[in-house]
Protein backbone atom coordinates (compact mmCIF):
# COMPACT_ATOMS: atom_id res chain seq x y z
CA UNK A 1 0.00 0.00 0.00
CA UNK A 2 1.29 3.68 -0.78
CA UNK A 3 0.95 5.93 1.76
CA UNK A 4 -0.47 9.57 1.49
CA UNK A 5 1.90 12.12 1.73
CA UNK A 6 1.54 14.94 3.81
CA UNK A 7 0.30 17.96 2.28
CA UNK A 8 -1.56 21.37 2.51
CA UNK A 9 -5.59 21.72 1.54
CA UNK A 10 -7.11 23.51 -1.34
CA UNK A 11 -7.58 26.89 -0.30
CA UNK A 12 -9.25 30.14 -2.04
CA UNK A 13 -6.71 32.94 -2.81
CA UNK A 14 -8.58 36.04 -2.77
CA UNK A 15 -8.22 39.34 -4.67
CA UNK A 16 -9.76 42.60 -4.72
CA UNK A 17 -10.40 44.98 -7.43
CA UNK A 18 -9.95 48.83 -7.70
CA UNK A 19 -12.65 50.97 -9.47
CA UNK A 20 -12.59 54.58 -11.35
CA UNK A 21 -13.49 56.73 -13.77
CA UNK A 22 -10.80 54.63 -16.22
CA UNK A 23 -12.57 50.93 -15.74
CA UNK A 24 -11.62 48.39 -12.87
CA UNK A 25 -8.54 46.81 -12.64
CA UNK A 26 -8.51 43.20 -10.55
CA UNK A 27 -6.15 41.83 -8.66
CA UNK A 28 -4.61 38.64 -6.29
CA UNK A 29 -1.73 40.40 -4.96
CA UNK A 30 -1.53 37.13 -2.46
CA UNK A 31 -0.89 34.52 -5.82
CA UNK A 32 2.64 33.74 -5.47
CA UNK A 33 3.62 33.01 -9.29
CA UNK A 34 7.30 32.03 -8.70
CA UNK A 35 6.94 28.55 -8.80
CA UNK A 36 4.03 28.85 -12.01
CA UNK A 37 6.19 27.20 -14.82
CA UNK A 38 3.49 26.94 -16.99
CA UNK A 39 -0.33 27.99 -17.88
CA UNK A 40 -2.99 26.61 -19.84
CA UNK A 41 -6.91 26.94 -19.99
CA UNK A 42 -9.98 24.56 -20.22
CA UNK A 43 -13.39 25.25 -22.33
CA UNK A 44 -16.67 23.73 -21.69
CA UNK A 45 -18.84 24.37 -24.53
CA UNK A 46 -21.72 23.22 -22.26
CA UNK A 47 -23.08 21.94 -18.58
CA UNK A 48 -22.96 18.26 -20.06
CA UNK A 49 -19.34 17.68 -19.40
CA UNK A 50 -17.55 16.40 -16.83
CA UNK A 51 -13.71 16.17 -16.23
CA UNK A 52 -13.12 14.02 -13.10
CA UNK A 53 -11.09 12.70 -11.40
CA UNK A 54 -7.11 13.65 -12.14
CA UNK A 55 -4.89 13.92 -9.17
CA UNK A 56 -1.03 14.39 -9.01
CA UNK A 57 1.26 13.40 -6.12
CA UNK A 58 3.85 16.19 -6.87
CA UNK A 59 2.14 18.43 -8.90
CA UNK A 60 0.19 21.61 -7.67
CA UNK A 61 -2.70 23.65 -9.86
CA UNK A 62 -4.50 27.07 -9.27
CA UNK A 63 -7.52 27.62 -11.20
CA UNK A 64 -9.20 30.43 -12.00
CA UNK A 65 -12.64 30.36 -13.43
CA UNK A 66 -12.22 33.93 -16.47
CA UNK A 67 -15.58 33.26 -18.30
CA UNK A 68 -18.89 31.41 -16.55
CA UNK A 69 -18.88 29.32 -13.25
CA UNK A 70 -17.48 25.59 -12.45
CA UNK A 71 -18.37 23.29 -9.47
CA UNK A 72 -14.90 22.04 -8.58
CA UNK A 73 -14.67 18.64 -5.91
CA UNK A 74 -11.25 18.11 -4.33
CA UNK A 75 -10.52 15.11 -2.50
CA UNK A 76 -7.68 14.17 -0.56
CA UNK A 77 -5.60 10.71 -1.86
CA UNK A 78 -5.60 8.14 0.44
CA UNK A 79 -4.10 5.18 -2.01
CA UNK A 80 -2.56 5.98 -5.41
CA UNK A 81 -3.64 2.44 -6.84
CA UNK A 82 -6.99 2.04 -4.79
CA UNK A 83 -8.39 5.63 -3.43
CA UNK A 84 -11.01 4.71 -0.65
CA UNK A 85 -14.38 5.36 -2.33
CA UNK A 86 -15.73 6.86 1.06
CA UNK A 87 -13.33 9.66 0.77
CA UNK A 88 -15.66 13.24 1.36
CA UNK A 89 -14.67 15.79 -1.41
CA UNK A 90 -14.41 19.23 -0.76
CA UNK A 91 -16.53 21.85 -3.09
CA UNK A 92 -15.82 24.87 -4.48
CA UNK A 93 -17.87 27.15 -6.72
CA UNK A 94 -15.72 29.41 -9.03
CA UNK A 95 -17.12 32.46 -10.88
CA UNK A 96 -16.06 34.47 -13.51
CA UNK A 97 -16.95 37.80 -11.36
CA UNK A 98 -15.11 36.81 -8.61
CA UNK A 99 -11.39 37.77 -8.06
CA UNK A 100 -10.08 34.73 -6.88
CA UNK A 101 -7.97 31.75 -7.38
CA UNK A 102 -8.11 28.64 -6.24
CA UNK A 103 -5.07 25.85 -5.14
CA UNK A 104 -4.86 22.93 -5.43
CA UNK A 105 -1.90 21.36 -4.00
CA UNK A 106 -0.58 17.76 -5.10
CA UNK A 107 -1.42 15.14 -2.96
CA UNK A 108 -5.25 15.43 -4.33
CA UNK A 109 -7.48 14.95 -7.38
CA UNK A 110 -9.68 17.51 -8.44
CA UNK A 111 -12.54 16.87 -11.01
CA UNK A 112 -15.29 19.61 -12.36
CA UNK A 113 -18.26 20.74 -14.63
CA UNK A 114 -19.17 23.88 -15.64
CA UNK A 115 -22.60 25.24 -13.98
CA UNK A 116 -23.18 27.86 -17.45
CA UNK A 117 -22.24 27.41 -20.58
CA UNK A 118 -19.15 28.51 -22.87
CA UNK A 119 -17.48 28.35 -19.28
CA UNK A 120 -13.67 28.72 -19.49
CA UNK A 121 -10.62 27.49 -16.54
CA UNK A 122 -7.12 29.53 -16.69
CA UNK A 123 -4.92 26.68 -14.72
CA UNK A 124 -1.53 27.70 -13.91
CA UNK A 125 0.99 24.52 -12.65
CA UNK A 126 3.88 24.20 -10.77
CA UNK A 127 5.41 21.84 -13.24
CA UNK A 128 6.70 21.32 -16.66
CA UNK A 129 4.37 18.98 -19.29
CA UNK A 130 6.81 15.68 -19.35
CA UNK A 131 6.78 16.28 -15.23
CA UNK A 132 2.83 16.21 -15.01
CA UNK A 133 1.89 13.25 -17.32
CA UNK A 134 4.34 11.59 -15.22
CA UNK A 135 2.85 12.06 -12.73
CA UNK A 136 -0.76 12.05 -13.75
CA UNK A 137 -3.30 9.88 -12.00
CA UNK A 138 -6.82 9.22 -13.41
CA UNK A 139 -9.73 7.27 -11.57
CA UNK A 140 -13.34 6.65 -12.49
CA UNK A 141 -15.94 10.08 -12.44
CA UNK A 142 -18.35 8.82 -10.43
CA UNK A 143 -15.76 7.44 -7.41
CA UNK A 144 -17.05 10.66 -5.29
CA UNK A 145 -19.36 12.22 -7.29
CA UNK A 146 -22.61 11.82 -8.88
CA UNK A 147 -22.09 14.47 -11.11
CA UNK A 148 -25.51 13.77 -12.82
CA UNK A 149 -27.31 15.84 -9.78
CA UNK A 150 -25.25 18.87 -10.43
């Protein structure tokens, strides 16, 4: 049996935003990029899909939700090969409107479906591409989550 590593929770990093005669400008002053070594984004075109589960024993994420909202589960890895099914998830709702971002850190998997559609991620990782599918871990969508209710 693997054992779980020690490691921090998902938390929400939040922001604030600053408003004039000239627009708004938004901020997270409290995201620490240095370790960011690379971004990407994710597009649901609709509420229909689902991307769950994907967890990473080194690998950290941030997400941050620029167009639309996403219901985002963490869950804490108990067993790389054979995650306990009676793990709880944690959930997080992430809107567009709403300067925040939230981490990840590795030690979890993180799964998610957009609650509007044309809903778009910006995901910033702590590691390069060869590093995560290395250490990518995928397990069935419906282990935690009956994402059929959502």
């Amino acid at each position: 049996m693997i054992k779980k590593q020690k490691s921090l929770e998902s938390i929400i990093i939040k922001g604030s935003q600053h408003v004039d005669s000239r627009g708004t400008v938004s901020f997270i002053n409290d995201f620490d990029m240095s370790t960011i070594k690379r971004m990407y984004t994710i597009y649901h075109p609709d509420r229909a899909m689902v991307r769950a589960w994907q967890g990473h024993r080194i690998e950290s994420k941030y997400f941050k939700c620029i167009q639309g909202r996403f219901l985002v589960a963490v869950v804490a890895i108990d067993n790389w090969t054979t995650p306990s099914g009676n793990n709880t998830p944690k959930y997080y709702v992430l809107d567009a409107s709403k300067t925040e971002i939230l981490f990840i850190p590795n030690g979890y998997a993180n799964g998610f479906k957009s609650l509007e559609t044309d809903s778009q991620l910006l995901v910033f990782s702590n590691t390069d591409l060869d590093s995560s599918k290395n250490d990518q871990y995928r397990f069935d969508e419906h282990l935690w989550v009956d994402w059929t209710d959502i």
